[in-house]
N, C-alpha and C. Protein backbone atom coordinates (compact mmCIF):
# COMPACT_ATOMS: atom_id res chain seq x y z
N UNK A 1 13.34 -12.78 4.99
CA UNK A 1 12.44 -13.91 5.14
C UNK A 1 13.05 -14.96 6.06
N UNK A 2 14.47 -15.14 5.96
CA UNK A 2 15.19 -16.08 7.13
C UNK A 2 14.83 -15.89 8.28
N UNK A 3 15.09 -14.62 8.71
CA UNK A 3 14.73 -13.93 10.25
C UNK A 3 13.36 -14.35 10.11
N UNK A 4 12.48 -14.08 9.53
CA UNK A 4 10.95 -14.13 10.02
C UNK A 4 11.44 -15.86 10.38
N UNK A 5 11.51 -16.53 9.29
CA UNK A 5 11.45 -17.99 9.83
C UNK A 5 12.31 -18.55 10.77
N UNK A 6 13.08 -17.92 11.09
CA UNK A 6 13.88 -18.20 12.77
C UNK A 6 13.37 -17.81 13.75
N UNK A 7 12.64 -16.87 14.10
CA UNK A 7 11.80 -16.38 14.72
C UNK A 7 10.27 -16.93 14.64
N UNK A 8 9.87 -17.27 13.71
CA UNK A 8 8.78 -18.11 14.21
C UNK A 8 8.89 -19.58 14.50
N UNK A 9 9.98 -20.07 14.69
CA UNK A 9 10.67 -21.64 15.23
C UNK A 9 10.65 -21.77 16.22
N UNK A 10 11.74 -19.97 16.77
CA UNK A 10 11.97 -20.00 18.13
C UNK A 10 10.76 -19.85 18.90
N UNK A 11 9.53 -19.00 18.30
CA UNK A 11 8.35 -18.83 18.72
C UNK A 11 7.34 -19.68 19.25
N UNK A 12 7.71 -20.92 18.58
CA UNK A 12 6.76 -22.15 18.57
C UNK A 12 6.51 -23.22 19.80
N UNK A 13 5.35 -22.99 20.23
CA UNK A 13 4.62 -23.37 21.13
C UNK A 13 4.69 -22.51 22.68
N UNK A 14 5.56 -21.33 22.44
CA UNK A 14 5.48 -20.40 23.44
C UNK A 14 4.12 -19.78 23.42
N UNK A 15 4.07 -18.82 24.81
CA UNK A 15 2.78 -17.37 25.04
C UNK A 15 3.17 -16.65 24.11
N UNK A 16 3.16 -16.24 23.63
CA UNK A 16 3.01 -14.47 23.13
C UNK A 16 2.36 -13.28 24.09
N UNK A 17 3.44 -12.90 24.29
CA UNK A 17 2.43 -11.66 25.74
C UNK A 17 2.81 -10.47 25.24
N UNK A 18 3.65 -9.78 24.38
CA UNK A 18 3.24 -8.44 24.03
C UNK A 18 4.56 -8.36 22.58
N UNK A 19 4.38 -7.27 22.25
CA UNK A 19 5.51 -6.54 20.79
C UNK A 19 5.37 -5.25 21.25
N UNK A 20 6.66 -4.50 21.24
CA UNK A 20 6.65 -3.17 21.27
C UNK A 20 7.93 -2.72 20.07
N UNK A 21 8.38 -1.67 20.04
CA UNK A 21 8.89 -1.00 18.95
C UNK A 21 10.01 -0.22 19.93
N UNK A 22 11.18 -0.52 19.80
CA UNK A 22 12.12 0.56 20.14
C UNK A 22 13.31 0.78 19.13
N UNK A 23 13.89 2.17 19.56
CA UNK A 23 14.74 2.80 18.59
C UNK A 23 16.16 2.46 18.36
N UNK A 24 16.61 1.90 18.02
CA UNK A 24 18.20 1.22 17.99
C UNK A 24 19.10 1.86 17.34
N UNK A 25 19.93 2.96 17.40
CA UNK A 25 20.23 4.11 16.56
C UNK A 25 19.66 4.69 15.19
N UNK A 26 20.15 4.24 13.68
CA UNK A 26 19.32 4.84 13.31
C UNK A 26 18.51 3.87 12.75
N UNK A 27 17.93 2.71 13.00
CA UNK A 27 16.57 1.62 13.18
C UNK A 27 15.84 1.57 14.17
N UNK A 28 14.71 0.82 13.49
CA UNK A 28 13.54 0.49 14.61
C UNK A 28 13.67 -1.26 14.83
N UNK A 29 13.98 -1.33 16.06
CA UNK A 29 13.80 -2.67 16.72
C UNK A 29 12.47 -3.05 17.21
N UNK A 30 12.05 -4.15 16.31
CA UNK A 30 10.63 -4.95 16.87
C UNK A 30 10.85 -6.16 17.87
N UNK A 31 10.53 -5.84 19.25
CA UNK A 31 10.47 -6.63 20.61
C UNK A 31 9.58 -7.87 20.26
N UNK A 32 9.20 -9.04 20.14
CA UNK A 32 8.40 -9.38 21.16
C UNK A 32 8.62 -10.47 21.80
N UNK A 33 7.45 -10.45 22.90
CA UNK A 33 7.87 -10.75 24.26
C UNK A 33 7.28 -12.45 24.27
N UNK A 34 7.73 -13.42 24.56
CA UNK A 34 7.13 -14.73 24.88
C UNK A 34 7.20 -15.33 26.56
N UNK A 35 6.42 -16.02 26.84
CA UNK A 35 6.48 -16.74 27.64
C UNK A 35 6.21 -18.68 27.87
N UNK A 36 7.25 -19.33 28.31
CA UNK A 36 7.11 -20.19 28.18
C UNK A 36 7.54 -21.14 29.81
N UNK A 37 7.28 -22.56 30.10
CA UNK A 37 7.77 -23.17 30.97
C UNK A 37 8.70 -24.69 30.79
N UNK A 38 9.68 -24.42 31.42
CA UNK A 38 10.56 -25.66 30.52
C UNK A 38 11.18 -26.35 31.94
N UNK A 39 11.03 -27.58 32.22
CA UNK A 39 11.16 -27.92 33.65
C UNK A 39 10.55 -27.64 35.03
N UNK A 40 9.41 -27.19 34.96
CA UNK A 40 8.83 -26.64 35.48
C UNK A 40 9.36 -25.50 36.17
N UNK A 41 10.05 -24.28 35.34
CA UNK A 41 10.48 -23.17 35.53
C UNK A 41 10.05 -22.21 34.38
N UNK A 42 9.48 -21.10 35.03
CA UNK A 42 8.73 -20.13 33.93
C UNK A 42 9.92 -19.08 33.56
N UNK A 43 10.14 -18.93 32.47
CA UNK A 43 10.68 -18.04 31.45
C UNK A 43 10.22 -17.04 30.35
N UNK A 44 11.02 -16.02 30.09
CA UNK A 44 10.61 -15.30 29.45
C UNK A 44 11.70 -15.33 28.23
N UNK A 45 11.29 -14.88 27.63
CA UNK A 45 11.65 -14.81 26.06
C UNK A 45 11.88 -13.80 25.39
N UNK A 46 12.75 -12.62 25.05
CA UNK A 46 12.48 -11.72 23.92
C UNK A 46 13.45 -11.75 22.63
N UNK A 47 12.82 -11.96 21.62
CA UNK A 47 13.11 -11.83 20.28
C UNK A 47 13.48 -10.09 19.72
N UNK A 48 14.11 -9.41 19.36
CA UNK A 48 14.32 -8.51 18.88
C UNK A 48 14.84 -8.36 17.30
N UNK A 49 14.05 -8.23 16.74
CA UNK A 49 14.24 -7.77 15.32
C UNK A 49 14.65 -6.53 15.17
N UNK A 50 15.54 -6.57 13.17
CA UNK A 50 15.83 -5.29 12.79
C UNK A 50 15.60 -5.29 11.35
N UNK A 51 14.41 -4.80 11.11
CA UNK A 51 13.70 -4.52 9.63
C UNK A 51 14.93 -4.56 8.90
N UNK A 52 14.73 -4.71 7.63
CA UNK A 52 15.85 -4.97 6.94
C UNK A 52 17.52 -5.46 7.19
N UNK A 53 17.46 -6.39 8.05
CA UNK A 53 18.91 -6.71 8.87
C UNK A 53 18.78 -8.45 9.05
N UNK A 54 19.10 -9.07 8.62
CA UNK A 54 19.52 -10.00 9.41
C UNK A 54 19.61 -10.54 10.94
N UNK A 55 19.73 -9.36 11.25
CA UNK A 55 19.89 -9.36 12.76
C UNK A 55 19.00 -9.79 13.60
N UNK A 56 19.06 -10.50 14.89
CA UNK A 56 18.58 -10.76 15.73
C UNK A 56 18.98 -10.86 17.32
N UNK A 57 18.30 -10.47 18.09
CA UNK A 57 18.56 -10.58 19.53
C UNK A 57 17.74 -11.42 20.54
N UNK A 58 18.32 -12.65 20.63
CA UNK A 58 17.69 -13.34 21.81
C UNK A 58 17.78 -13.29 23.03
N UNK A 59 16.84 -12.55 24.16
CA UNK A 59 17.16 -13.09 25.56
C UNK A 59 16.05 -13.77 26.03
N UNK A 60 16.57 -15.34 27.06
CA UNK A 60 15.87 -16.07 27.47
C UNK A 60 16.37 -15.85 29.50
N UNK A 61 15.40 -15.64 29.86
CA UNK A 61 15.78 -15.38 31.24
C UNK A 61 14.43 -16.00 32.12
N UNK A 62 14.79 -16.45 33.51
CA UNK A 62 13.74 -16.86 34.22
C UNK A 62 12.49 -15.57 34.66
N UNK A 63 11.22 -15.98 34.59
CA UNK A 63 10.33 -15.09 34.18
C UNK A 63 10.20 -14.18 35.65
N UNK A 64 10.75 -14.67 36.94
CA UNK A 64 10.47 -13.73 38.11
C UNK A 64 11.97 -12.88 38.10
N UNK A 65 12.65 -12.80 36.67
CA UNK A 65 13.42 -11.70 37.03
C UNK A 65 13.43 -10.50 35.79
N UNK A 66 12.23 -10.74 35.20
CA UNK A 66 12.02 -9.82 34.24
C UNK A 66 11.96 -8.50 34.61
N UNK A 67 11.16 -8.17 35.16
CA UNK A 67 10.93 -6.62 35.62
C UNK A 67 12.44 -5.97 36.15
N UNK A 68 13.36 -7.07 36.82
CA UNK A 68 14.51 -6.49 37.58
C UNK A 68 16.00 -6.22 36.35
N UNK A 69 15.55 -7.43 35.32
CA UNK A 69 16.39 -7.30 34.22
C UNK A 69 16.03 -6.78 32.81
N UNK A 70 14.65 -5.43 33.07
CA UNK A 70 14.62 -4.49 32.10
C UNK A 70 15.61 -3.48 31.49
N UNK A 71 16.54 -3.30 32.36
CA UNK A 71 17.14 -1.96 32.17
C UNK A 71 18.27 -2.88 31.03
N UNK A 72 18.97 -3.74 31.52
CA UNK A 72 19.94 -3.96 30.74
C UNK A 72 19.42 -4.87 29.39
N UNK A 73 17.88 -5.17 29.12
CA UNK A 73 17.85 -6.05 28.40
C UNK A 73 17.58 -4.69 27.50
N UNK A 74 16.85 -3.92 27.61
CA UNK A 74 16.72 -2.53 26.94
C UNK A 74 17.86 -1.81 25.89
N UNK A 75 18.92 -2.30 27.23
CA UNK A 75 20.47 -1.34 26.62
C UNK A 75 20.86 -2.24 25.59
N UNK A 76 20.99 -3.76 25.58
CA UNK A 76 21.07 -4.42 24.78
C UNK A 76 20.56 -4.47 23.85
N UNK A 77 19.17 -4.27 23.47
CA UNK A 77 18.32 -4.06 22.32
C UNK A 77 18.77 -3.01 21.47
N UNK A 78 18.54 -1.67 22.40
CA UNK A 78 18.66 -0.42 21.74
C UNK A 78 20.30 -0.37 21.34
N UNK A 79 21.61 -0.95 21.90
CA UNK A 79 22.90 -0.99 21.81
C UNK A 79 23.38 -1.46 20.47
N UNK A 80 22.85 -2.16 19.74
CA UNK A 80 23.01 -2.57 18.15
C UNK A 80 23.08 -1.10 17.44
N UNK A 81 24.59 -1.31 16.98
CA UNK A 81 25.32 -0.09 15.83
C UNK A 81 25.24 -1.04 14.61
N UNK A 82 24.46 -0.24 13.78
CA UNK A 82 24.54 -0.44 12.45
C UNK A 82 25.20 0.16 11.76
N UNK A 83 26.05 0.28 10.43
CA UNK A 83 27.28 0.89 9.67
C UNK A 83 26.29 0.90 8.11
């Protein structure tokens, strides 16, 4: 319940532009994606959850380098070892 409510803080007053589901060894990581503008510079946002975990992954990056900084934001997501 913490995570949900840290995540909907960080959420607050951002876009919401998509949630997807990826596999993080043996969990499922819930993405989603925000968009927001802070100085008049557009950013993107992703929140990554881990069902039953505590855990969380924030990346905040400027929004015209999203597409170029998929690969590693990916590895980062999916890169969480759980024990």
């Amino acid at each position: 319940m913490e995570t949900q409510n840290t995540v909907s803080g960080l959420a607050g007053g951002k876009s919401f532009r998509a949630e997807t589901t990826l596999n993080a060894g043996n969990r499922q990581s819930q993405v989603k994606i925000y968009s927001f503008t802070q100085n008049n510079m557009n950013y993107a946002m992703l929140i990554s959850s881990y069902p039953g975990t505590p855990v969380l992954v924030i990346i905040v990056i400027p929004a015209d380098q999203y597409n170029a900084s998929q690969a590693w934001m990916v590895s980062t997501i999916t890169g969480i070892q759980f024990r």
